[in-house]
N, C-alpha and C. Protein backbone atom coordinates (compact mmCIF):
# COMPACT_ATOMS: atom_id res chain seq x y z
N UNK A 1 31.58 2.32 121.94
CA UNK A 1 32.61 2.38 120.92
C UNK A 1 32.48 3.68 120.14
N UNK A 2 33.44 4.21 119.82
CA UNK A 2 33.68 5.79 119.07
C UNK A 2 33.48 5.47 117.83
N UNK A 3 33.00 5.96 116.86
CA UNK A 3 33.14 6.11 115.78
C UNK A 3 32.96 7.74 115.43
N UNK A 4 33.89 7.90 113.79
CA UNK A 4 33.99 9.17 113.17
C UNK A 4 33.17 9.22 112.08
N UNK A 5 32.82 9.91 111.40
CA UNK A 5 32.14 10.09 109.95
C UNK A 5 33.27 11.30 109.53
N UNK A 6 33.28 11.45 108.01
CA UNK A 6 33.97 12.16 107.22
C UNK A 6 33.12 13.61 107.00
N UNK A 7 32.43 13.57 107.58
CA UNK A 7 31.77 15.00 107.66
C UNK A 7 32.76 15.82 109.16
N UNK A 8 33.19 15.11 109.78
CA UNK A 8 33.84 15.71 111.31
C UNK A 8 35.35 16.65 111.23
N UNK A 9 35.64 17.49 111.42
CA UNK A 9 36.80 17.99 111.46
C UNK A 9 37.70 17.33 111.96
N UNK A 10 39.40 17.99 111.53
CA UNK A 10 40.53 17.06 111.91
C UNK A 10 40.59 16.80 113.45
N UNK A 11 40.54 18.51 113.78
CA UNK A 11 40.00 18.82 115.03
C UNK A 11 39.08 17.58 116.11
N UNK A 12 38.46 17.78 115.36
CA UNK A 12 36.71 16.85 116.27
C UNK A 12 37.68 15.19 116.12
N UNK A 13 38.26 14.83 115.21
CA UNK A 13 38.68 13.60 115.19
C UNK A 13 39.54 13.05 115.77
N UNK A 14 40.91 14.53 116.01
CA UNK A 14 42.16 14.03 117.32
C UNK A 14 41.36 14.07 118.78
N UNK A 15 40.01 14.50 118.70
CA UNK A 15 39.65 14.36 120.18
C UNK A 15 39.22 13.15 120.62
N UNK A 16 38.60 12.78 119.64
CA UNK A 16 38.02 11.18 119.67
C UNK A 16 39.21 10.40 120.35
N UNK A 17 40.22 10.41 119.32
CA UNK A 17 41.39 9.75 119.62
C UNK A 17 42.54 10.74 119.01
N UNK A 18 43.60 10.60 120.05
CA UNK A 18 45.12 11.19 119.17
C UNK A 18 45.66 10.53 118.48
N UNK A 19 45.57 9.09 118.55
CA UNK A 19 46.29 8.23 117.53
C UNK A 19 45.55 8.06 116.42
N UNK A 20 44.40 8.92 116.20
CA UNK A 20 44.12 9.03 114.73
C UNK A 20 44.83 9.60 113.70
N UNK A 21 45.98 10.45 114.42
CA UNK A 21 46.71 10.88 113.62
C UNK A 21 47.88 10.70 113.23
N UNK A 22 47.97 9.30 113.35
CA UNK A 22 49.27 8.36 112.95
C UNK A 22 48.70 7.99 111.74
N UNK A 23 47.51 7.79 111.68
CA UNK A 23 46.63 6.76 110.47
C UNK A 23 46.75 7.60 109.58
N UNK A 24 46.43 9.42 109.65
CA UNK A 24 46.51 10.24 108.80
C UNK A 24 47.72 10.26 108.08
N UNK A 25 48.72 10.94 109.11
CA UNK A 25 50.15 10.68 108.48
C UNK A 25 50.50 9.80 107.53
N UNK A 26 49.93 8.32 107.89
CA UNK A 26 50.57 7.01 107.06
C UNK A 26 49.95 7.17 105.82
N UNK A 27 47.94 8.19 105.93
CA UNK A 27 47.73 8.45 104.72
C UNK A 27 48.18 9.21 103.48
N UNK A 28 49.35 9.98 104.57
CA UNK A 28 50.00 10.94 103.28
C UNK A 28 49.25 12.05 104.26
N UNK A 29 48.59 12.84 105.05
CA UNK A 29 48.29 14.11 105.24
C UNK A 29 49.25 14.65 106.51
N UNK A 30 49.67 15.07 106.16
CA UNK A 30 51.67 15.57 107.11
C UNK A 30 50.75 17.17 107.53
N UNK A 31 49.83 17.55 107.21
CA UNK A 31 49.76 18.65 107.51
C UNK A 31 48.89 19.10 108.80
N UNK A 32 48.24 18.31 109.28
CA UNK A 32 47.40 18.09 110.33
C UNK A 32 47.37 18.52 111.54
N UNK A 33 48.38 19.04 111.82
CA UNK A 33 48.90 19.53 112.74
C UNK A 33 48.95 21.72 112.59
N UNK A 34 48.86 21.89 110.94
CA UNK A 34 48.71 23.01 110.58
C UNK A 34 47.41 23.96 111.34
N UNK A 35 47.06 25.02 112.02
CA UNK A 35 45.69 25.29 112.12
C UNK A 35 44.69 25.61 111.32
N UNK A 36 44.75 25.56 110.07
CA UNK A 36 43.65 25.72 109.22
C UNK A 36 43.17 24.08 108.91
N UNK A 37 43.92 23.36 109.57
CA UNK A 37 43.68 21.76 108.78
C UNK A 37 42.90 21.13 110.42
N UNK A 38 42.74 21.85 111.46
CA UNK A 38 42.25 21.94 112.38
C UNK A 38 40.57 22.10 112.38
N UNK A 39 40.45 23.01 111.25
CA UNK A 39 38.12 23.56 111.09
C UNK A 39 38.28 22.79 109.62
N UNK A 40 39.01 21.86 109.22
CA UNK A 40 38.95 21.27 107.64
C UNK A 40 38.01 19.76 108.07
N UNK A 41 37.35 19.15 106.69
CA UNK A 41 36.34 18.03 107.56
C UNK A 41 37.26 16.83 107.26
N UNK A 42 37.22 15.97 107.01
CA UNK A 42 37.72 14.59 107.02
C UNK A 42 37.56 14.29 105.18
N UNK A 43 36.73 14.58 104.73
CA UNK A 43 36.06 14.58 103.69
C UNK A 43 36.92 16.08 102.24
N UNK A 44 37.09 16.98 102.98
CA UNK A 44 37.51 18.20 102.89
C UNK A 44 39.18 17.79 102.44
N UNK A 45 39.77 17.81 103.72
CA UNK A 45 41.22 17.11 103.51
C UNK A 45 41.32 15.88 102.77
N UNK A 46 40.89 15.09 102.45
CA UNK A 46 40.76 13.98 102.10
C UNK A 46 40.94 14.45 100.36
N UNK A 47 39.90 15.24 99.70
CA UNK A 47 39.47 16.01 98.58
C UNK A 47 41.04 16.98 98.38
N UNK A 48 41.74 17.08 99.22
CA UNK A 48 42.66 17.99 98.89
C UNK A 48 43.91 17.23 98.95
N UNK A 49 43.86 16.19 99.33
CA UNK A 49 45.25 14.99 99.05
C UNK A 49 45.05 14.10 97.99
N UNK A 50 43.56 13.89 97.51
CA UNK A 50 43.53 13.06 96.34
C UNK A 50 43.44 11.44 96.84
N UNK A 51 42.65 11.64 98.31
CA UNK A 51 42.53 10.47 98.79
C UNK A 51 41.24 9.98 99.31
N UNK A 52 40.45 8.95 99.26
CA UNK A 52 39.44 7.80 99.00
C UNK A 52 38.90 8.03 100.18
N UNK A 53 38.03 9.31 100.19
CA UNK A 53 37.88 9.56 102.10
C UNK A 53 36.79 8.02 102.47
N UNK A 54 35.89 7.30 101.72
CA UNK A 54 35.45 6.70 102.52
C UNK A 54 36.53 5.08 102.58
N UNK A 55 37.45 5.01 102.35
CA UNK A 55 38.47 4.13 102.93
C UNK A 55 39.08 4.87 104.06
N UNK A 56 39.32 5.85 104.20
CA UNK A 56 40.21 6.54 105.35
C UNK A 56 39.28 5.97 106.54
N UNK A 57 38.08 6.70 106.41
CA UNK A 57 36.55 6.69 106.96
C UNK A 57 36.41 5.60 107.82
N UNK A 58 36.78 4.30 106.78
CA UNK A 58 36.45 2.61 107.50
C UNK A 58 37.96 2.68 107.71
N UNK A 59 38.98 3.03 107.92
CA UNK A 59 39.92 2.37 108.63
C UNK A 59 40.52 2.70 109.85
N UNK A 60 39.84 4.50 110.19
CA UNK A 60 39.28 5.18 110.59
C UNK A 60 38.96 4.41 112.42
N UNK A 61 37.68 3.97 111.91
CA UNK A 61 36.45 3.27 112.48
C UNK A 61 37.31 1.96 112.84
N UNK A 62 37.75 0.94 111.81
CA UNK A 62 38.34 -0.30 112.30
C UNK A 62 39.76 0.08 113.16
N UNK A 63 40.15 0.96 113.12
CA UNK A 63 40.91 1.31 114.26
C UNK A 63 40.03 1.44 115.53
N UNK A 64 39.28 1.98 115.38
CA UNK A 64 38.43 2.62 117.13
C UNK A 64 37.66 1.38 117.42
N UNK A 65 37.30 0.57 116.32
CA UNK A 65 36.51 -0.71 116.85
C UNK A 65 37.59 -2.19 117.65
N UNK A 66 39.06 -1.79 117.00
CA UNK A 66 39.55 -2.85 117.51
C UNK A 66 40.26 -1.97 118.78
N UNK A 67 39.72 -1.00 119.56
CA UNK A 67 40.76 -0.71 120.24
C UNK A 67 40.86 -1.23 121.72
């Protein structure tokens, strides 16, 4: 089973999975797709939307665990 930590880039995280970045989107981060948001960490972006990286983090994870 995959899991991410919020230390990992956006990058490192669409590789894991691409449909991690539906979860992002729904979090509000539309930009993800930008290349500087590509070497940014999970934790990083998270800090720059004003959003609860370790909820992203576990829902993240409960995505890849139920997959």
């Amino acid at each position: 089973m995959a899991q991410i930590s919020k230390d990992m880039t956006i990058g490192e995280l669409l590789k894991v999975d691409a449909n991690i970045a539906a979860i992002l989107m729904r979090a509000g981060m539309h930009c993800i797709g930008c290349p500087s948001a590509q070497g940014e960490s999970l934790a990083e972006a998270a800090m720059v939307h004003g959003m609860d990286v370790d909820m992203l983090e576990k829902q993240i994870n409960d995505f890849l665990a139920n997959k």
